[in-house]
Protein backbone atom coordinates (compact mmCIF):
# COMPACT_ATOMS: atom_id res chain seq x y z
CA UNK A 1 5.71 -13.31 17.50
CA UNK A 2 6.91 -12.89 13.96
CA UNK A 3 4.76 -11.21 11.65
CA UNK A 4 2.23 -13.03 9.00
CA UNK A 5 3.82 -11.26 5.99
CA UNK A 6 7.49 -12.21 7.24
CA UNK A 7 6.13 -16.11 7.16
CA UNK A 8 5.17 -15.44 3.79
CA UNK A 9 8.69 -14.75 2.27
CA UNK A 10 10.21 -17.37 4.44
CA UNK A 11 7.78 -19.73 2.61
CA UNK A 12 5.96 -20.84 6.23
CA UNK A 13 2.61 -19.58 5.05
CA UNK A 14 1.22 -20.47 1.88
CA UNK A 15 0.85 -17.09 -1.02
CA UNK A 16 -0.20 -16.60 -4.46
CA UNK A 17 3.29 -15.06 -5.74
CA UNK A 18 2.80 -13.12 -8.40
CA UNK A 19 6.70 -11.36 -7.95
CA UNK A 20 9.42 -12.05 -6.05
CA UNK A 21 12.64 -11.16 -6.16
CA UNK A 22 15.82 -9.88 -3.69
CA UNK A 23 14.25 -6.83 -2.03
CA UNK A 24 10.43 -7.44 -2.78
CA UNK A 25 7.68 -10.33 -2.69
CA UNK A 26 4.12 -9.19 -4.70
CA UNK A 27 1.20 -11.63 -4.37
CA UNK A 28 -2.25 -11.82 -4.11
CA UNK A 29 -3.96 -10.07 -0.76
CA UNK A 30 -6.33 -13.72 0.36
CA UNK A 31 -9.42 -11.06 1.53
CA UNK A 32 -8.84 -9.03 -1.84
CA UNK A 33 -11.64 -5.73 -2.35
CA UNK A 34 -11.77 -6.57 -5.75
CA UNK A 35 -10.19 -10.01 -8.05
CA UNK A 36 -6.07 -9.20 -8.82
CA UNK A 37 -5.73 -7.16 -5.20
CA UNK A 38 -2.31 -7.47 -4.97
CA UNK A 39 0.29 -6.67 -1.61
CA UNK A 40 3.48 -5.76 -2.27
CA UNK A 41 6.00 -6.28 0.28
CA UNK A 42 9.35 -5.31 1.04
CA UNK A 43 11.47 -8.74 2.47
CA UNK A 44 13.12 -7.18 5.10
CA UNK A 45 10.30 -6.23 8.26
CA UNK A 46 9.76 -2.03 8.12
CA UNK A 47 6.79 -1.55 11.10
CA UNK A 48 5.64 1.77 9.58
CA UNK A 49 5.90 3.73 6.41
CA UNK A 50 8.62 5.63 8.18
CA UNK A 51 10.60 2.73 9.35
CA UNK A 52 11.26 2.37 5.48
CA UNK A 53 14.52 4.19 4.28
CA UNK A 54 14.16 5.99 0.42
CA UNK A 55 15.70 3.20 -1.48
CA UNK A 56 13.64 0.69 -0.44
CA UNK A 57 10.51 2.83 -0.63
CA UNK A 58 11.52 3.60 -4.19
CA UNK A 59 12.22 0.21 -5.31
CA UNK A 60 8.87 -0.83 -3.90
CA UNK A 61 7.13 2.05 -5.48
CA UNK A 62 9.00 0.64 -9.11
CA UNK A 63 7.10 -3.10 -8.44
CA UNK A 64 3.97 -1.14 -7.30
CA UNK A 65 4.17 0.22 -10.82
CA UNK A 66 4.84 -2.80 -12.59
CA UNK A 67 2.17 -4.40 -10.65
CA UNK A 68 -0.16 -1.64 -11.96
CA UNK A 69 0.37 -2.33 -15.20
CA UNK A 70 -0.03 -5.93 -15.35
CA UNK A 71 -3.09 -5.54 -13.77
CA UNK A 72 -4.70 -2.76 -16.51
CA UNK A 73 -3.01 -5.13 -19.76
CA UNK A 74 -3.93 -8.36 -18.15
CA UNK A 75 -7.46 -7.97 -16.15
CA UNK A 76 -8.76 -5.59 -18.46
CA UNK A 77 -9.32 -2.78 -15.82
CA UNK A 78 -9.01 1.07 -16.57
CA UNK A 79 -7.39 1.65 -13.29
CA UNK A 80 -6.44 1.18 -9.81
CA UNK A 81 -5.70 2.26 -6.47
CA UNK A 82 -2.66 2.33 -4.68
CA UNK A 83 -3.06 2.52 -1.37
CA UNK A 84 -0.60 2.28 2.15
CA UNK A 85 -2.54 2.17 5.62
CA UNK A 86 0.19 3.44 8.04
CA UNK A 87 -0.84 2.99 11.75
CA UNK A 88 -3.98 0.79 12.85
CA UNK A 89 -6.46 4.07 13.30
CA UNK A 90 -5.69 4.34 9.24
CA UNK A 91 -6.36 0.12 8.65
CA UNK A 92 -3.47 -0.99 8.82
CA UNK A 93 -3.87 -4.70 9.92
CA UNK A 94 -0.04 -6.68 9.47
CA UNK A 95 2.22 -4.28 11.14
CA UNK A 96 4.77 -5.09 8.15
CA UNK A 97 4.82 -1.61 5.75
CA UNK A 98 2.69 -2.66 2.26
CA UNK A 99 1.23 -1.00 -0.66
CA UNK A 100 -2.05 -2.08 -2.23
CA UNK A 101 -2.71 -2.17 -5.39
CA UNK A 102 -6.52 -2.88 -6.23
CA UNK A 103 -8.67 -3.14 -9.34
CA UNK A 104 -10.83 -1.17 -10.45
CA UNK A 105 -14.14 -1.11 -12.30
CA UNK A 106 -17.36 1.52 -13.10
CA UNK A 107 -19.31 -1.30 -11.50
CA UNK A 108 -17.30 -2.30 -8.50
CA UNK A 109 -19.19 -0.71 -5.98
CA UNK A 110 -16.43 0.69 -4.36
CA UNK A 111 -16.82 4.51 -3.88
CA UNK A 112 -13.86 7.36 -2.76
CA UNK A 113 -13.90 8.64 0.40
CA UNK A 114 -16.01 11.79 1.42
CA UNK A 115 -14.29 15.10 1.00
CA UNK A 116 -15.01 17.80 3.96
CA UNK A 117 -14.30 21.10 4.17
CA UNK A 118 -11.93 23.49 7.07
CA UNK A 119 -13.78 25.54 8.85
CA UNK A 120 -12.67 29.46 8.95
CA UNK A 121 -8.89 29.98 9.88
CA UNK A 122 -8.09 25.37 10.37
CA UNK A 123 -6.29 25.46 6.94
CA UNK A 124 -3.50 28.11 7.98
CA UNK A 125 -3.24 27.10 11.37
CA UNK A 126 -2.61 23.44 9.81
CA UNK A 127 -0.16 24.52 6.94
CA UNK A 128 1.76 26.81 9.90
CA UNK A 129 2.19 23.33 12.12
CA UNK A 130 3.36 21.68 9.33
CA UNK A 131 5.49 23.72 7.72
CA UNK A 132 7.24 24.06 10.67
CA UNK A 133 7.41 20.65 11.30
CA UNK A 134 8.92 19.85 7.98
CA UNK A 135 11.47 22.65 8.57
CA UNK A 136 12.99 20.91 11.57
């Protein structure tokens, strides 16, 4: 079964386009967390954040930006959030890679995530797996 966000650049599901070109469709996410939520979306189907090769994440990283800053000059927010849920345990819900971009406002009710702390001797043991990891 194709994907929802692959019917959206072939034009079989309706969108609110806000960019489109080659590479790269932006438009509107339809359950948005706040008004101007946008998705931006690479055309050709990555599964996972590391499905996508560096060029492409780059050039969707450039839209995200763009997208950023239409959304501060034109909605007259102070910021946003970019955000990229990789894997369903972290919310990701179209299994089609996608960055976020969201709103925000003081009053938006929206609040960051709670911050913990490692209990004696987790950080190293942590920053020894992956270093090692990253080494390979």
């Amino acid at each position: 079964m194709e994907c929802i966000f692959c019917k959206v650049i072939k034009g079989e599901l309706p969108s609110y386009k806000i960019y489109d070109d080659d590479y790269v469709v932006a438009f509107l996410d339809i359950a948005p967390v706040n008004e101007g939520h946008i998705l931006v979306v690479p055309k050709k189907h990555f599964d996972s954040l590391e499905e996508v090769d560096e060029l492409m994440l780059s050039y969707v990283m450039n839209i995200v930006k763009k997208c950023g800053a239409a959304i501060e000059k034109t909605l007259g927010v102070k910021g946003y959030n970019v955000i990229i849920n990789n894997g369903s345990v972290a919310g990701q819900v179209i299994n089609h890679f996608h960055c976020h971009v969201i709103p925000r406002r003081d009053d938006d009710g929206l609040h960051n995530w709670p911050q913990k702390n490692y209990p004696e001797g987790k950080a190293e043991e942590i920053v020894a797996k992956l270093a090692a990891e990253l080494k390979k």
